[in-house]
N, C-alpha and C. Protein backbone atom coordinates (compact mmCIF):
# COMPACT_ATOMS: atom_id res chain seq x y z
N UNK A 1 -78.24 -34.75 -28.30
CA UNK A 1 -76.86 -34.64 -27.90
C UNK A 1 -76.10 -35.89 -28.34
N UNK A 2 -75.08 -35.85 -29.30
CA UNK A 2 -73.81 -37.00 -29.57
C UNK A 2 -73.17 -37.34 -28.95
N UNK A 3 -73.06 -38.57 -28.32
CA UNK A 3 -71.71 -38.71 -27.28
C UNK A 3 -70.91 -39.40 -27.94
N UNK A 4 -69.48 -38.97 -28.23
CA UNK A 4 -68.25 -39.85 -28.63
C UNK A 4 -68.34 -41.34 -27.85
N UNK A 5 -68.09 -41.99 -28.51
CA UNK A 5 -67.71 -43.63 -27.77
C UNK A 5 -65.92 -43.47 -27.44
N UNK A 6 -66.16 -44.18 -25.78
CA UNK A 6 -64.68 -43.61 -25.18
C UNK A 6 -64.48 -45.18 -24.99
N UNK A 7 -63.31 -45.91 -25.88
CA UNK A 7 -62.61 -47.26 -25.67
C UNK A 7 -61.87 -47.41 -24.33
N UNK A 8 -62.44 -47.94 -23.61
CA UNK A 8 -61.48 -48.18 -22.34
C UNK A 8 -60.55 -49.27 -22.18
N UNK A 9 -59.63 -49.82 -22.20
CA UNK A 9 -58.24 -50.68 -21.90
C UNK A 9 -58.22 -50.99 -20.63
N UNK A 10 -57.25 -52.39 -20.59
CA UNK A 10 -57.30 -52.78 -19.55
C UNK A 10 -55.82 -52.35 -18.97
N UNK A 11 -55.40 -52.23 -18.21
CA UNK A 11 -53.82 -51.36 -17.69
C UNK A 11 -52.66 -52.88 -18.14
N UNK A 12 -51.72 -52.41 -18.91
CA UNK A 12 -50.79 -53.42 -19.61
C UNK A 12 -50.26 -53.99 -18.39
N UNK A 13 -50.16 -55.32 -18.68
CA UNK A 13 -49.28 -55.82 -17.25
C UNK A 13 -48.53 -57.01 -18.01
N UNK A 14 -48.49 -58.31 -17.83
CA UNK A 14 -47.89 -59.47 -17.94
C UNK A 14 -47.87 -60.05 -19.29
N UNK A 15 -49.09 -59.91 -19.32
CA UNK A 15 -49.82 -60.07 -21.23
C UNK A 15 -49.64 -58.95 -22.46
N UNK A 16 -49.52 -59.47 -23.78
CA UNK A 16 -49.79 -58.14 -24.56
C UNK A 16 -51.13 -57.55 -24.61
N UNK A 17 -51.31 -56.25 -24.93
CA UNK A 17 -52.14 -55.59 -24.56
C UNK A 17 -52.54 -54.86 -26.09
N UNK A 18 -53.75 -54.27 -26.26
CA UNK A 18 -54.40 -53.39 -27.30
C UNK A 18 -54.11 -52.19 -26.90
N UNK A 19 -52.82 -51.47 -27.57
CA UNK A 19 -53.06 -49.83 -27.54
C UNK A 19 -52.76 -48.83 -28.52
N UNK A 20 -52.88 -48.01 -28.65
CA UNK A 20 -52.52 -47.09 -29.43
C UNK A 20 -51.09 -46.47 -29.51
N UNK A 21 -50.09 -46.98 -30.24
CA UNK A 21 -48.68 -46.29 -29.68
C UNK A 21 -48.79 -44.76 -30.25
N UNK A 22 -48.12 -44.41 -29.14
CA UNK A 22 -47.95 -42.78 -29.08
C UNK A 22 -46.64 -42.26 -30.17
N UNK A 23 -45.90 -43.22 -30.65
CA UNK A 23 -44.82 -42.79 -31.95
C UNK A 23 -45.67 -42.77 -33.40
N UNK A 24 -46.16 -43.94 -33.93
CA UNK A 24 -46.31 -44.31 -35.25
C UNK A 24 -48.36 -43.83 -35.04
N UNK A 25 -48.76 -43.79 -34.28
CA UNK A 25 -50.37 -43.64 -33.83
C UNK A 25 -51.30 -44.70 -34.85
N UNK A 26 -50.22 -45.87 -34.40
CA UNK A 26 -50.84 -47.25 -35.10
C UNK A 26 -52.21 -47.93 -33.95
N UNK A 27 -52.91 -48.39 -33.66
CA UNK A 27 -53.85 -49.22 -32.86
C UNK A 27 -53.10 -50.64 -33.19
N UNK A 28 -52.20 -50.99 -31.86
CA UNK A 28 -51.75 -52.46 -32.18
C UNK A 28 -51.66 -53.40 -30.95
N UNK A 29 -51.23 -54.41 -30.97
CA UNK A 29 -51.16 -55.65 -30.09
C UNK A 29 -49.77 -55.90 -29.38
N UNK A 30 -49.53 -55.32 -28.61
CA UNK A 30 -47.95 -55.11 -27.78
C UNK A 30 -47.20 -56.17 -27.74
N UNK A 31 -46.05 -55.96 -28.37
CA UNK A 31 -44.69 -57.37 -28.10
C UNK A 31 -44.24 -57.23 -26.58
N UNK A 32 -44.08 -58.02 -25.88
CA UNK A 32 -43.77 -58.31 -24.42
C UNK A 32 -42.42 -58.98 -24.82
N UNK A 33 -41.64 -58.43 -23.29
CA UNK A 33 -40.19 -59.00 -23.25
C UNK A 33 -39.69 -59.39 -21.85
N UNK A 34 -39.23 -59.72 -20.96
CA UNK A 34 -39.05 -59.76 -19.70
C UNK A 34 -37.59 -59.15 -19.63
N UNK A 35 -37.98 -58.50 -18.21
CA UNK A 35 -36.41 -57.86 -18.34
C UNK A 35 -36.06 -57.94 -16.64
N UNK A 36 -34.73 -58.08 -16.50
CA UNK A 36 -34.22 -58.40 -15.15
C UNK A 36 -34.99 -56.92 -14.50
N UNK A 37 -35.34 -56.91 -13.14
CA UNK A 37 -35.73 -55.91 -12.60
C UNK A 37 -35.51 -55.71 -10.89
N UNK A 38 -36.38 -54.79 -10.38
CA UNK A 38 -35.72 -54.81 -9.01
C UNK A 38 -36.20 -55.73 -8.33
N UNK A 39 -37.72 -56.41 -8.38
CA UNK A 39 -38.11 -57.39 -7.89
C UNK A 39 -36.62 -58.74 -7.86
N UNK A 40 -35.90 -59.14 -9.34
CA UNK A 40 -35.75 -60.20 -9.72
C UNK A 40 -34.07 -59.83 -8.59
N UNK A 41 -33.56 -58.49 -8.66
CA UNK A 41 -32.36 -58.85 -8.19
C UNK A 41 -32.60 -58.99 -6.15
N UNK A 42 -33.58 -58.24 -5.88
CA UNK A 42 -34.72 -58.59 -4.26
C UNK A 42 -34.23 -60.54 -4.16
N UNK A 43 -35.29 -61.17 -5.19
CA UNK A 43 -35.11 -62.32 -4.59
C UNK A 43 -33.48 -63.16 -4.92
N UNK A 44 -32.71 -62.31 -6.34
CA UNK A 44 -31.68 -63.47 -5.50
C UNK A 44 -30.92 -62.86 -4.52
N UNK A 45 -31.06 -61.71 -4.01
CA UNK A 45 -30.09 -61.30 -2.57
C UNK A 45 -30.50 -62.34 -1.61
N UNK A 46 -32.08 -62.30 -1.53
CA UNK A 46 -32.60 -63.37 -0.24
C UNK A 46 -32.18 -64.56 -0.46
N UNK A 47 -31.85 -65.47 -1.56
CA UNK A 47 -31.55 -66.69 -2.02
C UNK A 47 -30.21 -66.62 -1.55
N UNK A 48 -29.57 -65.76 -2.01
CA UNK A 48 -28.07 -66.18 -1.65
C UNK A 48 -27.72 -65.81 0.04
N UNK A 49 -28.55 -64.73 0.28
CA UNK A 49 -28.43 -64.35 1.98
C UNK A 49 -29.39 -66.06 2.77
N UNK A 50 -29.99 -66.80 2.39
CA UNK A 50 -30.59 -67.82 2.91
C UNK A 50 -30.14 -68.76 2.91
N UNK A 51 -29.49 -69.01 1.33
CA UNK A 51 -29.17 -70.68 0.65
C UNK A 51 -27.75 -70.49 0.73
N UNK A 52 -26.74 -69.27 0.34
CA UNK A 52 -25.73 -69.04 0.31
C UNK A 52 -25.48 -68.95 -0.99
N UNK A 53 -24.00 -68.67 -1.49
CA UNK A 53 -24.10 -68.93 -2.74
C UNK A 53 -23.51 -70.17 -3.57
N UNK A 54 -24.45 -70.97 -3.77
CA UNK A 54 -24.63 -72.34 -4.21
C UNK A 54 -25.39 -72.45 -6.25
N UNK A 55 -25.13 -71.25 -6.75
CA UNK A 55 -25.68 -71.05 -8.03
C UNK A 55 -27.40 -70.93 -8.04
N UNK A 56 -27.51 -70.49 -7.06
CA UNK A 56 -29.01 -70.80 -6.55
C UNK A 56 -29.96 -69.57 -6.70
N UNK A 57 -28.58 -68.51 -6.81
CA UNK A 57 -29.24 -67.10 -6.50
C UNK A 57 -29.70 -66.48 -8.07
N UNK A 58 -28.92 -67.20 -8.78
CA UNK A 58 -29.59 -66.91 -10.53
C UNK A 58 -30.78 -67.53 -10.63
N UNK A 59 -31.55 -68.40 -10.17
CA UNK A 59 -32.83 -69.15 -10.61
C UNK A 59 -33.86 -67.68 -11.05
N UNK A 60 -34.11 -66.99 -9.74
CA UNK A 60 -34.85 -65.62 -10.20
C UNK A 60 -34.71 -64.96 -11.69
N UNK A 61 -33.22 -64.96 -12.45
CA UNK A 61 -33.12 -64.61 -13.63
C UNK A 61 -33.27 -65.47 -14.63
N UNK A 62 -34.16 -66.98 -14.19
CA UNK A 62 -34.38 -67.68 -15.37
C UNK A 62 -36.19 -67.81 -15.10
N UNK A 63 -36.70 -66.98 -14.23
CA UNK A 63 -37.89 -67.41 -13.85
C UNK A 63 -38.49 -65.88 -14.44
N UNK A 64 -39.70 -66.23 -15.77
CA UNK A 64 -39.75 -64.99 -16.04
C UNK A 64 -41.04 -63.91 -14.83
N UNK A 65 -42.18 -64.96 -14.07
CA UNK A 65 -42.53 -64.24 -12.76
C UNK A 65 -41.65 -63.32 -12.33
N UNK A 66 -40.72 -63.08 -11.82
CA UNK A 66 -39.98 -62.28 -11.40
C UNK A 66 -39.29 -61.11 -12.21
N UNK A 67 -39.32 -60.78 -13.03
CA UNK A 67 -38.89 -59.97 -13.98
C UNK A 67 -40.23 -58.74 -14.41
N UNK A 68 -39.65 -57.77 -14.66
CA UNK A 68 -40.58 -56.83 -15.25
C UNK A 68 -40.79 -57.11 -16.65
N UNK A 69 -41.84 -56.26 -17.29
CA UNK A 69 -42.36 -56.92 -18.44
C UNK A 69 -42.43 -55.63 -19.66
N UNK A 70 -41.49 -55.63 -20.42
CA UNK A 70 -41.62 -54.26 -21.53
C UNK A 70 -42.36 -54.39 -22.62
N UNK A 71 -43.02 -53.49 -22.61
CA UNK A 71 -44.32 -53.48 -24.05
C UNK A 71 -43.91 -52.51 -25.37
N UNK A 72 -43.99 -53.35 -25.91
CA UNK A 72 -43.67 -52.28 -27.36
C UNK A 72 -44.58 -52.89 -28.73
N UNK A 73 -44.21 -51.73 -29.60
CA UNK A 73 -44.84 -51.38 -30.64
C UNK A 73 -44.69 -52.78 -31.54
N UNK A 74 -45.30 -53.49 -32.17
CA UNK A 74 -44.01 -54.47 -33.31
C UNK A 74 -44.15 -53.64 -34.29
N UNK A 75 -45.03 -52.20 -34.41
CA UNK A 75 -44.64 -51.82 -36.05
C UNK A 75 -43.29 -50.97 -36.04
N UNK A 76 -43.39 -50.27 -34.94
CA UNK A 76 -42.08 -49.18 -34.97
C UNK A 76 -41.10 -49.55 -33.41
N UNK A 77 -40.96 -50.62 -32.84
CA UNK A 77 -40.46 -51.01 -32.04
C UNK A 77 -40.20 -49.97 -30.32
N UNK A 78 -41.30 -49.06 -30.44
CA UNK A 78 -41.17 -47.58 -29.38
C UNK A 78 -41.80 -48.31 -28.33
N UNK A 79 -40.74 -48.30 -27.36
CA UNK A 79 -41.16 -48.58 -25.80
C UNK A 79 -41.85 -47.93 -25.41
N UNK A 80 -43.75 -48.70 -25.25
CA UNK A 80 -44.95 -47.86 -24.58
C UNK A 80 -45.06 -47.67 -23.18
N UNK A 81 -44.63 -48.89 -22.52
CA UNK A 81 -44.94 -49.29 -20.96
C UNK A 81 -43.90 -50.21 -20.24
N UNK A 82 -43.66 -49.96 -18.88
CA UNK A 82 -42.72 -51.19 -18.40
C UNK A 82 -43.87 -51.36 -17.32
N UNK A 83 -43.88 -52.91 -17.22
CA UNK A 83 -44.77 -53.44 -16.26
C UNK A 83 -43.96 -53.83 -14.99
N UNK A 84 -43.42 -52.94 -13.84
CA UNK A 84 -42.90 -53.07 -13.11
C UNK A 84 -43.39 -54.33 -11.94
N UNK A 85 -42.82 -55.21 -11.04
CA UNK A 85 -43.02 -56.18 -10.65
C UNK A 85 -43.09 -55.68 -9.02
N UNK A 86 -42.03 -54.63 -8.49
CA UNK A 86 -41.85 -53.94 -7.19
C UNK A 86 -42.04 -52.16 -7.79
């Protein structure tokens, strides 16, 4: 009996990742981007509901932790995954 060899991946998160994009059906190494998300606008409500607003409540949108994380192709630029944060 032949058994196919089944490549298992690790689930895309923070880092680029090895996958197969589903547009071009290239096997490639994912470009990462950070993108404002619901986590990032969460903490500056609490910043500005805590600290007030003192320019304090943008830090979250310069901190890329807080942001979700979009994976794409670099050959054909097709959004594979968003690495949601909340």
């Amino acid at each position: 009996m032949h058994m196919t060899p089944v490549v298992m991946t690790q689930p895309l998160t923070e880092l680029p990742g090895l996958v197969q994009c589903t547009c071009c059906q290239q096997q490639v190494l994912t470009t990462t981007e950070h993108k404002a998300g619901m986590l990032t606008w969460l903490v500056c409500g609490f910043v500005c509901l805590f600290v007030g607003c003192l320019g304090c409540c943008l830090i979250p949108f310069c901190v890329d932790s807080c942001k979700d994380v979009e994976h794409r192709c670099p050959t054909c630029q097709q959004l594979l995954h968003i690495h949601k944060r909340l």
